[in-house]
C-alpha atoms as a PDB file:
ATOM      1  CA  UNK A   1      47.559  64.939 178.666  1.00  0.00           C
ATOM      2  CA  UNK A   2      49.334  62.132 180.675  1.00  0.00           C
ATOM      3  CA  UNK A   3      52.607  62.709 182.112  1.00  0.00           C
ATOM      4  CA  UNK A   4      54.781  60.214 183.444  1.00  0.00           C
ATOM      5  CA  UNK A   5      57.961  61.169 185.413  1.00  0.00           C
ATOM      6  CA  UNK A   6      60.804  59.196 187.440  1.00  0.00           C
ATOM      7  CA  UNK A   7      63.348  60.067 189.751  1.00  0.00           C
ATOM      8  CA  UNK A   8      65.431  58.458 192.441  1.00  0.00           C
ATOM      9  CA  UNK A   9      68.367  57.115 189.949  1.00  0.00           C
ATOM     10  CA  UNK A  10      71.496  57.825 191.043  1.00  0.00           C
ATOM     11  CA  UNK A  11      74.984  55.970 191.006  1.00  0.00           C
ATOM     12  CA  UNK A  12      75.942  53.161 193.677  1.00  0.00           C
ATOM     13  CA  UNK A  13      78.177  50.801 194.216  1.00  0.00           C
ATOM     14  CA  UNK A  14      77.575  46.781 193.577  1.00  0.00           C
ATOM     15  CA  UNK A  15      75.589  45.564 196.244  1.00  0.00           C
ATOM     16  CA  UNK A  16      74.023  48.642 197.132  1.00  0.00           C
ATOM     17  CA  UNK A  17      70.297  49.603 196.883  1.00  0.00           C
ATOM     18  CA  UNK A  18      68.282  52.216 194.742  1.00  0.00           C
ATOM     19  CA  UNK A  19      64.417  52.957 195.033  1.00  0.00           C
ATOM     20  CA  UNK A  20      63.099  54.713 191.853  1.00  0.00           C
ATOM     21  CA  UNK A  21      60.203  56.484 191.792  1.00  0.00           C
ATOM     22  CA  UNK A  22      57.451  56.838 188.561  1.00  0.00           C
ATOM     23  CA  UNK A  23      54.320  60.096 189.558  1.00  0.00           C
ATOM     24  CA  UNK A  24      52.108  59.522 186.636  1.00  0.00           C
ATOM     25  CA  UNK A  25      49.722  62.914 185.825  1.00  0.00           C
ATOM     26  CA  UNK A  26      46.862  63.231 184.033  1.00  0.00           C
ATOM     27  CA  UNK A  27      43.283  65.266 184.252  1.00  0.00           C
ATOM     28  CA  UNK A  28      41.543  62.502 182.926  1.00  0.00           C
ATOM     29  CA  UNK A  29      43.532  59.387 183.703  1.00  0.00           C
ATOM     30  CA  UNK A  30      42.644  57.274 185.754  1.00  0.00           C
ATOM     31  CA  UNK A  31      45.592  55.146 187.280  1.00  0.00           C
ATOM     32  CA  UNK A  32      43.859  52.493 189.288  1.00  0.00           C
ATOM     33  CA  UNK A  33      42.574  51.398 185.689  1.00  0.00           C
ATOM     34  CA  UNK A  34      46.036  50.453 184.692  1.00  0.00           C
ATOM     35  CA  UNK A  35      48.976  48.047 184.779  1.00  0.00           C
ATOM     36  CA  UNK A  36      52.068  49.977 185.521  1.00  0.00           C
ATOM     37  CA  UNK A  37      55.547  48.891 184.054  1.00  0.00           C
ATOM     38  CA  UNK A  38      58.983  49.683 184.957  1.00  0.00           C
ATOM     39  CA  UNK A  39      61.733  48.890 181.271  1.00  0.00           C
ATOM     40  CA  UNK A  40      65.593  49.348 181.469  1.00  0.00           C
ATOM     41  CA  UNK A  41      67.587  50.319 178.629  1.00  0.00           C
ATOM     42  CA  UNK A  42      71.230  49.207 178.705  1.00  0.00           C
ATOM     43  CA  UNK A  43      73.839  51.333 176.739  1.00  0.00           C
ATOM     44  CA  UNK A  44      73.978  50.454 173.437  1.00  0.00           C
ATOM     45  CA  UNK A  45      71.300  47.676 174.345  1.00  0.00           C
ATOM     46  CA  UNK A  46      67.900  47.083 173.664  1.00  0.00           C
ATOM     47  CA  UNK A  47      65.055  48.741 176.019  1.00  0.00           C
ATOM     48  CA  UNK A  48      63.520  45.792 178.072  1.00  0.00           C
ATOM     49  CA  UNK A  49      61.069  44.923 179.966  1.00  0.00           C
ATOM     50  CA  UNK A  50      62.062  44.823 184.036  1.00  0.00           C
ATOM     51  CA  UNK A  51      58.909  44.172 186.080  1.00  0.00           C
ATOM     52  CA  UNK A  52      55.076  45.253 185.698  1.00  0.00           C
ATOM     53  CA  UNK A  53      52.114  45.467 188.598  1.00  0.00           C
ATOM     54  CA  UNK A  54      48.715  45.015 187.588  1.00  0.00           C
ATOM     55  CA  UNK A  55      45.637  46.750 188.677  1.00  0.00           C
ATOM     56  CA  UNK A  56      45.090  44.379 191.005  1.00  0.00           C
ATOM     57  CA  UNK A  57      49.122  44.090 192.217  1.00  0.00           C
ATOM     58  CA  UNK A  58      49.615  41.039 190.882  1.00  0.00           C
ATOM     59  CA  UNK A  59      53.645  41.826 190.233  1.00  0.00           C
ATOM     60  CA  UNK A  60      55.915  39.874 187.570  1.00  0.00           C
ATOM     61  CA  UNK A  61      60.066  40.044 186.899  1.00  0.00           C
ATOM     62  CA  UNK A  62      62.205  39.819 184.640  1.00  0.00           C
ATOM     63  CA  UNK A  63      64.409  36.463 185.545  1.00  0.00           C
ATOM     64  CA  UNK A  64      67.675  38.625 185.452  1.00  0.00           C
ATOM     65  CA  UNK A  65      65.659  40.367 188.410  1.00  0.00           C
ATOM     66  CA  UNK A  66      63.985  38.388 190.500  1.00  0.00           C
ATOM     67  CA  UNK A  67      64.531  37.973 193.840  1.00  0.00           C
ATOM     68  CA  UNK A  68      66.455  41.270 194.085  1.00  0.00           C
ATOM     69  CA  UNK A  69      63.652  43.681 192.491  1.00  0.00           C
ATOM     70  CA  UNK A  70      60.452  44.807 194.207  1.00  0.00           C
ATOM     71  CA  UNK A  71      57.544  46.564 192.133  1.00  0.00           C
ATOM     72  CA  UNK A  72      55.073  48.098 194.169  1.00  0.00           C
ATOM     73  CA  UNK A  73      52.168  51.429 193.446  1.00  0.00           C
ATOM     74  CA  UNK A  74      49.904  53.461 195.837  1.00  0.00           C
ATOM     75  CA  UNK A  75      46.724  54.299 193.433  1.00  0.00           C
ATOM     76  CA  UNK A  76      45.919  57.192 196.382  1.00  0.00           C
ATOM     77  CA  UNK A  77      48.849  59.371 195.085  1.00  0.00           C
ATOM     78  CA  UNK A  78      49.804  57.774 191.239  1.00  0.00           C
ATOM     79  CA  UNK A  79      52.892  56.444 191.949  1.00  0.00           C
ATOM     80  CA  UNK A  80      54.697  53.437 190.774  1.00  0.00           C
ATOM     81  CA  UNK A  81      58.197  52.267 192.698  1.00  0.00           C
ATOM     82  CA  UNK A  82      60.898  49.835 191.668  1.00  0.00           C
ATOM     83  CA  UNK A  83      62.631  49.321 194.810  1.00  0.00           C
ATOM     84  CA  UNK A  84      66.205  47.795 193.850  1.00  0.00           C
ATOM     85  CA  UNK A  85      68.189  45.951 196.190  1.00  0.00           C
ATOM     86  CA  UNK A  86      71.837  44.096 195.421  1.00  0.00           C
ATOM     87  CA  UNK A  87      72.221  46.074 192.901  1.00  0.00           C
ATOM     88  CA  UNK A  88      75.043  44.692 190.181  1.00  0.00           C
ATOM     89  CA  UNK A  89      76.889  46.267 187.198  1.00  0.00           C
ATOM     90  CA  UNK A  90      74.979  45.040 184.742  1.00  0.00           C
ATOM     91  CA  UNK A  91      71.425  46.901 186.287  1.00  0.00           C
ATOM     92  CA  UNK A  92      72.900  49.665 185.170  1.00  0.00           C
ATOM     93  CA  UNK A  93      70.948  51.216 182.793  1.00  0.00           C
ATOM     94  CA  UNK A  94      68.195  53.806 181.895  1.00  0.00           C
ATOM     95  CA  UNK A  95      64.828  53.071 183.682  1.00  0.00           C
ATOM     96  CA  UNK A  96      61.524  53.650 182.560  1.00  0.00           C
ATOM     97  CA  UNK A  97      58.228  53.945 183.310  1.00  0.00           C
ATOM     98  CA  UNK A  98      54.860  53.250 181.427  1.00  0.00           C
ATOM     99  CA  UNK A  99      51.280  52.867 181.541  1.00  0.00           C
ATOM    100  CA  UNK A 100      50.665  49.184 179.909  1.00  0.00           C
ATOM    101  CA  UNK A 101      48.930  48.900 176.593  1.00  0.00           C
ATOM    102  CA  UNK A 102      49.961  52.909 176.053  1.00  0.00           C
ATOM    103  CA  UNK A 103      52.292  54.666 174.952  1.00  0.00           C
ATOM    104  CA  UNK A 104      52.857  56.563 177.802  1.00  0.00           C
ATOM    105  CA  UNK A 105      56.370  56.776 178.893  1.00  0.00           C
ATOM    106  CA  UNK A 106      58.665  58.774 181.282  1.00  0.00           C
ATOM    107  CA  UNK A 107      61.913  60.616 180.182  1.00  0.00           C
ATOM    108  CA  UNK A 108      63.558  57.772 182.123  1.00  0.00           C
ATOM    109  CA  UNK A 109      65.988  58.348 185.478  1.00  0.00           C
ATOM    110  CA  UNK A 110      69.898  57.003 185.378  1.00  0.00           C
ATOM    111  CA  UNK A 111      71.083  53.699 187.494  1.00  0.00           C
ATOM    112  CA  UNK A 112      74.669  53.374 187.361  1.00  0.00           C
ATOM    113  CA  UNK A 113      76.015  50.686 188.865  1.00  0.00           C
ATOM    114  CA  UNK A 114      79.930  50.624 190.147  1.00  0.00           C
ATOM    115  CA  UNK A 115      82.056  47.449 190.671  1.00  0.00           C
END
């Protein structure tokens, strides 16, 4: 009954910026109730965990991100962003996004990341 669903991957160049987008979906779900998670799987890598906003946007990052990375969420329309700036080879990846303590997950959008 939930649906999660991101878009806004693409491929740029190193140093270059990317702002993915997560609209979550749901008759009975209610969003503002949630913490909202963005992961990143790496070819060939394991799926990890790349920043998370509370309820209450209280926002966290993954070291490899901080600085550069930029969770944010708009409870009025269900949406969850990762805005990603300086972008670097090794962000590349497929990125995810889920509803925390669920196991509700997107199909996940492409970053690919040029030198």
């Amino acid at each position: 009954q939930v649906q999660l669903v991101e878009s806004g991957g693409g491929l740029v160049q190193a140093g270059g910026s990317l702002r993915l987008s997560c609209a979550v979906s749901g008759r009975t779900f209610r969003f503002d109730f949630y913490d909202m998670e963005w992961y990143r799987q790496p070819p060939g890598k394991q799926r990890e965990l790349v920043a998370s906003i509370s309820r209450y946007s209280t926002t966290n990052y993954a070291d490899s991100v901080k600085g550069r990375f930029t969770i944010s969420r708009d409870d009025a329309r269900n949406m969850v962003y990762l805005q990603m700036n300086s972008l670097k080879p090794e962000d590349t990846a497929v990125y995810y996004c889920r509803a925390g303590y669920s196991d509700y997950w997107g199909q996940g959008t492409q970053v690919t990341v040029s030198s």
